[in-house]
N, C-alpha and C. Protein backbone atom coordinates (compact mmCIF):
# COMPACT_ATOMS: atom_id res chain seq x y z
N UNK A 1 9.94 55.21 73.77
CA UNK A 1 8.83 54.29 73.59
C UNK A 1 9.39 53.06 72.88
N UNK A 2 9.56 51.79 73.40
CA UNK A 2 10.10 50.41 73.20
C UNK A 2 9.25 49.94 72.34
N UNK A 3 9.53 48.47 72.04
CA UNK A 3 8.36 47.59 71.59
C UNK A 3 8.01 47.29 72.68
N UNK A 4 8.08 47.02 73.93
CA UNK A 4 7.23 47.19 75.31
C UNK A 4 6.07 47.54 75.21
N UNK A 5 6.54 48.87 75.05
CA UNK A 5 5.02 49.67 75.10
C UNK A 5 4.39 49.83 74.11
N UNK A 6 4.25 49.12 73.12
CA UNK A 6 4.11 49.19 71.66
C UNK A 6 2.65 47.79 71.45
N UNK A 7 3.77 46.98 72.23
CA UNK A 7 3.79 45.27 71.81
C UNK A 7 4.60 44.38 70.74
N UNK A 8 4.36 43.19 70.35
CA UNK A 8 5.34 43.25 69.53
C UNK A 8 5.24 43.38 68.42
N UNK A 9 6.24 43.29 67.51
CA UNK A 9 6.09 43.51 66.02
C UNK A 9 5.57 42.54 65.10
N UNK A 10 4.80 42.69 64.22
CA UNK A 10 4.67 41.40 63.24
C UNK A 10 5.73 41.09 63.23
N UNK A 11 5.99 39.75 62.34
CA UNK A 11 6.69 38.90 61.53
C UNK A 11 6.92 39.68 60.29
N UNK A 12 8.38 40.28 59.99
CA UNK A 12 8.66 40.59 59.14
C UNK A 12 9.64 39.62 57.92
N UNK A 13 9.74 40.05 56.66
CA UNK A 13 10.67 38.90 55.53
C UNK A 13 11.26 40.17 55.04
N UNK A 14 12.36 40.09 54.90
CA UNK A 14 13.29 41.12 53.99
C UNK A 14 12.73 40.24 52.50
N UNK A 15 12.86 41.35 51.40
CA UNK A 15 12.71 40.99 50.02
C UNK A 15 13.45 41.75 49.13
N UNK A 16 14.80 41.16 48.39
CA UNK A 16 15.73 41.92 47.69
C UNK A 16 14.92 41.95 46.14
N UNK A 17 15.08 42.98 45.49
CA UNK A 17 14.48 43.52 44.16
C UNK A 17 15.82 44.13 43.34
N UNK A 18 15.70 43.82 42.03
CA UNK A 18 17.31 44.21 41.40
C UNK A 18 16.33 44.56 40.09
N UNK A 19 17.15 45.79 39.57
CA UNK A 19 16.71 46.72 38.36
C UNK A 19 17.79 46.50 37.26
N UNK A 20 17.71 46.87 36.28
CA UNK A 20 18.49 46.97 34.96
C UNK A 20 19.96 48.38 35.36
N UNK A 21 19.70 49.18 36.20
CA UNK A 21 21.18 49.14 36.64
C UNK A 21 21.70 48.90 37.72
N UNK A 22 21.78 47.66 37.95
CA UNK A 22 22.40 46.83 38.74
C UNK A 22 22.17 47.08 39.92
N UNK A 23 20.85 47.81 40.87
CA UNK A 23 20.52 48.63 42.19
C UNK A 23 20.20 47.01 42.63
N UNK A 24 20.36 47.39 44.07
CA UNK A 24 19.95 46.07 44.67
C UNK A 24 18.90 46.54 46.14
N UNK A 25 17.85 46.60 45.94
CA UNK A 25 16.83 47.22 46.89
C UNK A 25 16.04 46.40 47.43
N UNK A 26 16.70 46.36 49.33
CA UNK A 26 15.65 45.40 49.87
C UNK A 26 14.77 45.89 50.57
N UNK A 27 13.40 45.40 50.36
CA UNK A 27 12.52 45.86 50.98
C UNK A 27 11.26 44.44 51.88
N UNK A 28 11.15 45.89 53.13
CA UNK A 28 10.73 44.77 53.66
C UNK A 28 9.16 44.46 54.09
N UNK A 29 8.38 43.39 53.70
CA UNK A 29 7.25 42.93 54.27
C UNK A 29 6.86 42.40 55.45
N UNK A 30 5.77 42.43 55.79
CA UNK A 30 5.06 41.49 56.70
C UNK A 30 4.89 39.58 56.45
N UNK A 31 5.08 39.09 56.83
CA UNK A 31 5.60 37.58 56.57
C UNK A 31 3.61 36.94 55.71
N UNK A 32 2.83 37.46 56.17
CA UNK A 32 1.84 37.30 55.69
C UNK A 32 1.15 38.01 54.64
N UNK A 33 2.25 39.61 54.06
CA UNK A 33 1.59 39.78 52.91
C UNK A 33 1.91 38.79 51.82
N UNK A 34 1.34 39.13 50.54
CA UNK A 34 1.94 39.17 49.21
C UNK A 34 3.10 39.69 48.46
N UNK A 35 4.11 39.21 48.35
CA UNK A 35 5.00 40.18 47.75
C UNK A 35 4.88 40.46 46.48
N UNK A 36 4.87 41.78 45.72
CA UNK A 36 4.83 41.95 44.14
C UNK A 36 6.07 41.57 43.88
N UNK A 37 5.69 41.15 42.30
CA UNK A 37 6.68 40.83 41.51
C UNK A 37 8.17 41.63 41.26
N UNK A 38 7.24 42.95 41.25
CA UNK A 38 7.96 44.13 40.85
C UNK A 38 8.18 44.91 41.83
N UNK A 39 9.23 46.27 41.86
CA UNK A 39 9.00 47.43 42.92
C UNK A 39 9.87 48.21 42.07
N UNK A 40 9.58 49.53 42.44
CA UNK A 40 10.23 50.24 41.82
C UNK A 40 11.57 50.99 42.60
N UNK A 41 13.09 50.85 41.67
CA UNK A 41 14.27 51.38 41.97
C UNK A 41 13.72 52.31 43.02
N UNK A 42 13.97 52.43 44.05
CA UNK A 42 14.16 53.85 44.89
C UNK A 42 15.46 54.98 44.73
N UNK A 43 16.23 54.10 43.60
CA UNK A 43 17.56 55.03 43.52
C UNK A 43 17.32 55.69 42.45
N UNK A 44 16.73 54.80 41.03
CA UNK A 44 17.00 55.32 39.61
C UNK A 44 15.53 55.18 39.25
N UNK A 45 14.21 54.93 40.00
CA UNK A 45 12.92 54.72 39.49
C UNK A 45 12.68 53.71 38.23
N UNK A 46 13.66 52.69 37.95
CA UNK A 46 12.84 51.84 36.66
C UNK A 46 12.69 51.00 37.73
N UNK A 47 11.62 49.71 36.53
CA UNK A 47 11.35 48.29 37.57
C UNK A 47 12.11 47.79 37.63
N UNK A 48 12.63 46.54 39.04
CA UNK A 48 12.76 45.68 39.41
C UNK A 48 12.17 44.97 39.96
N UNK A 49 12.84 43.65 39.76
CA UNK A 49 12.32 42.50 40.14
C UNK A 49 13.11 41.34 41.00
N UNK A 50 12.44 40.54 41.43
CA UNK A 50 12.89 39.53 41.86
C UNK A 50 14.07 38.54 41.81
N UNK A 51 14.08 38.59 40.22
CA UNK A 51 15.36 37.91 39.55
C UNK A 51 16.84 38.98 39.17
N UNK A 52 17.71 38.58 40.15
CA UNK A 52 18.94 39.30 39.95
C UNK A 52 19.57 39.17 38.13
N UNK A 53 19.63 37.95 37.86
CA UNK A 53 19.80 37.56 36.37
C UNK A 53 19.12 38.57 35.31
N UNK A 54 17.63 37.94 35.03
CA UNK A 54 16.85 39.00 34.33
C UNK A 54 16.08 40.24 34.83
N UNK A 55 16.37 41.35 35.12
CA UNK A 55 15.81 42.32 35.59
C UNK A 55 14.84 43.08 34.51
N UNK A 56 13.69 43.71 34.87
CA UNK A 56 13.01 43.97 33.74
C UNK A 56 13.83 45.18 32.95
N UNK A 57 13.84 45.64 31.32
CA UNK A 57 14.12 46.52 30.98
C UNK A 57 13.26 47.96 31.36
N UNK A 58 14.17 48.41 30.99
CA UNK A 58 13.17 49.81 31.25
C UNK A 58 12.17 50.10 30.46
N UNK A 59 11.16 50.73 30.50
CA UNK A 59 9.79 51.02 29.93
C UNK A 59 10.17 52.16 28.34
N UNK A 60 9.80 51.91 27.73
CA UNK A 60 9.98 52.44 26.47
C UNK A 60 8.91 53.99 26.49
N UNK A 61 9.52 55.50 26.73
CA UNK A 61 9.05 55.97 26.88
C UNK A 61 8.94 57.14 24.98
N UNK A 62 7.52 57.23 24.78
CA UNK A 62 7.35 57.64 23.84
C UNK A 62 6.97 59.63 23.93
N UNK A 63 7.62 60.07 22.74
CA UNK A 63 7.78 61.26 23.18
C UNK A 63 6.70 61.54 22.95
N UNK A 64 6.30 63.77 23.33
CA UNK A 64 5.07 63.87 23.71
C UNK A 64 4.87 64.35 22.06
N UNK A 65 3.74 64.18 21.85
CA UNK A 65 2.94 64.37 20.32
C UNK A 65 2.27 65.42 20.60
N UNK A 66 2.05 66.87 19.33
CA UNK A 66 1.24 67.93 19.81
C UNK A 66 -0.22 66.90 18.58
N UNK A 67 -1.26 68.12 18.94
CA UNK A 67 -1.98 67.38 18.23
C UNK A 67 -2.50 67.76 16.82
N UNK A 68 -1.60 68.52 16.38
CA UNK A 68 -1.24 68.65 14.64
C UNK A 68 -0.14 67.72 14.74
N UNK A 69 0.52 67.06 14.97
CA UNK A 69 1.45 65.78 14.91
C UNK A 69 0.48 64.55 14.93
N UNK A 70 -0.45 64.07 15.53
CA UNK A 70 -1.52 63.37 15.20
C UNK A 70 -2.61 63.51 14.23
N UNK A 71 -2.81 64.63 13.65
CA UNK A 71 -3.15 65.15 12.89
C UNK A 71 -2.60 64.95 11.35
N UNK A 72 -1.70 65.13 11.57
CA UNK A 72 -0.80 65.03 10.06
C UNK A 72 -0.17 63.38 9.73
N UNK A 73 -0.54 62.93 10.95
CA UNK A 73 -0.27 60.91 10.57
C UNK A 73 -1.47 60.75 10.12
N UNK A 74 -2.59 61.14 10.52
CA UNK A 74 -4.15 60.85 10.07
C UNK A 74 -3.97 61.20 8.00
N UNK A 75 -3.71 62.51 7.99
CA UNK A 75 -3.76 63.25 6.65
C UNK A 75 -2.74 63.83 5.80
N UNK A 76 -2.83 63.24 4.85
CA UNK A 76 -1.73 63.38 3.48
C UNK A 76 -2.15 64.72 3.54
N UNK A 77 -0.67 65.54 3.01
CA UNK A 77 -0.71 67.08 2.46
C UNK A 77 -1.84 67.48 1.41
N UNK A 78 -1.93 66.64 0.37
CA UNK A 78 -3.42 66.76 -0.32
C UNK A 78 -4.60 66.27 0.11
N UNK A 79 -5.17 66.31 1.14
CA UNK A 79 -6.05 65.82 2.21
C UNK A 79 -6.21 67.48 2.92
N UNK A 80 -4.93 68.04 3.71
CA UNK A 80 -4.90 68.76 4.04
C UNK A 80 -5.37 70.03 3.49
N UNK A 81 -4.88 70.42 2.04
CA UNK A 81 -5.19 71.09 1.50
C UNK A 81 -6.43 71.17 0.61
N UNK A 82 -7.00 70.25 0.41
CA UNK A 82 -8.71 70.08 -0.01
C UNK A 82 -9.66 70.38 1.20
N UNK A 83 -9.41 69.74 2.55
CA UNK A 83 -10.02 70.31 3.61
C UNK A 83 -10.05 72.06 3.74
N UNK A 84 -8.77 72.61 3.91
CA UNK A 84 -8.83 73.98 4.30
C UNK A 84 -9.26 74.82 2.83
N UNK A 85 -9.37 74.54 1.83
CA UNK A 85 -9.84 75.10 0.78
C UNK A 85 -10.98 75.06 0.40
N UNK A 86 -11.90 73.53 1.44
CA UNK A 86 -13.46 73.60 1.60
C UNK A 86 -13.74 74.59 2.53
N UNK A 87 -12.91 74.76 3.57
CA UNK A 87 -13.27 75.99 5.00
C UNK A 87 -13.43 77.15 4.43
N UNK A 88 -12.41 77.39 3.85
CA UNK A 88 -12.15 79.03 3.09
C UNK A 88 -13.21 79.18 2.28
N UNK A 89 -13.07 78.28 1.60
CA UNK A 89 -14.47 78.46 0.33
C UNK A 89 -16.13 78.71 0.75
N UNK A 90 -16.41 77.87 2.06
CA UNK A 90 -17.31 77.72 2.69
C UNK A 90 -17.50 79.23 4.07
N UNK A 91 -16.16 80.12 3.98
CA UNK A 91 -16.26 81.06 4.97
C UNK A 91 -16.14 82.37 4.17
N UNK A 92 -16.23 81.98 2.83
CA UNK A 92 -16.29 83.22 2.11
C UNK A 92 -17.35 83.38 1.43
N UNK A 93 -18.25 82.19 1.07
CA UNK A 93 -19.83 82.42 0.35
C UNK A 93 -20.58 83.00 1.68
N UNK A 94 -20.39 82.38 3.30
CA UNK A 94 -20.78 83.06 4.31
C UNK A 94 -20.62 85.00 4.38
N UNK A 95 -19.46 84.92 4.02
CA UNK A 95 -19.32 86.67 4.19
C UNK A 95 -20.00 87.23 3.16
N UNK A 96 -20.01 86.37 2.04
CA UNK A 96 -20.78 87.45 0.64
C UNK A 96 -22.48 87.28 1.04
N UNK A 97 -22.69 86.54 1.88
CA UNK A 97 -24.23 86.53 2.01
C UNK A 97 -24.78 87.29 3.28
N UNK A 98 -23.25 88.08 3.94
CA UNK A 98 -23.98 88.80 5.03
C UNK A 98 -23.97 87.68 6.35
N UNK A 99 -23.63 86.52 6.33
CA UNK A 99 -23.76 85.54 7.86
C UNK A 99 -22.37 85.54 7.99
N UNK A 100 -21.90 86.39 9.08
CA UNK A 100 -20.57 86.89 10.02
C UNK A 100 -20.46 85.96 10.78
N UNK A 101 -19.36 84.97 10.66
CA UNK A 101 -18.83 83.98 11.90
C UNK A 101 -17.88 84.50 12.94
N UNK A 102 -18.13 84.38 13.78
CA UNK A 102 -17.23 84.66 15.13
C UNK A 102 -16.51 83.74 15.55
């Protein structure tokens, strides 16, 4: 099956994109889209861009936080320990009065 039998092809533009390690990835459009600024490495996945010179850096990836790690930026150790000593205190007048928490 040709472009014959197809018809013909748009108007295509090659578009070269260059990343922070030195990948050089061309990709290609339709002469009437938009091209983005950006695309992403197909070799190493950071951005590139347009400009061979300045290529964007890579994205600053922040590690994963549990959420007693968010927790403990919120609250000083004496914070911490006035809280759980209101719980306790507050789950033990419960048991002396007979109201069982589950």
């Amino acid at each position: 099956m040709g472009e014959a039998e197809r018809g013909e092809a748009a108007p295509r533009q090659a578009v070269t994109y260059f990343c922070a390690n030195e990948h050089r990835s061309v990709v290609t459009f339709s002469t009437e889209a938009t091209t983005p600024d950006t695309w992403d490495c197909p070799k190493c996945g950071l951005p590139a861009s347009l400009d061979s010179e300045n290529p964007p850096p890579a994205p600053k990836i922040e590690p994963y936080k549990t959420h007693l790690a968010y927790v403990k930026e919120r609250r000083s150790d004496q914070e911490a320990a006035d809280i759980l000593d209101e719980a306790l205190e507050l789950l033990r007048s419960r048991r002396k009065s007979g109201d069982i928490i589950f």
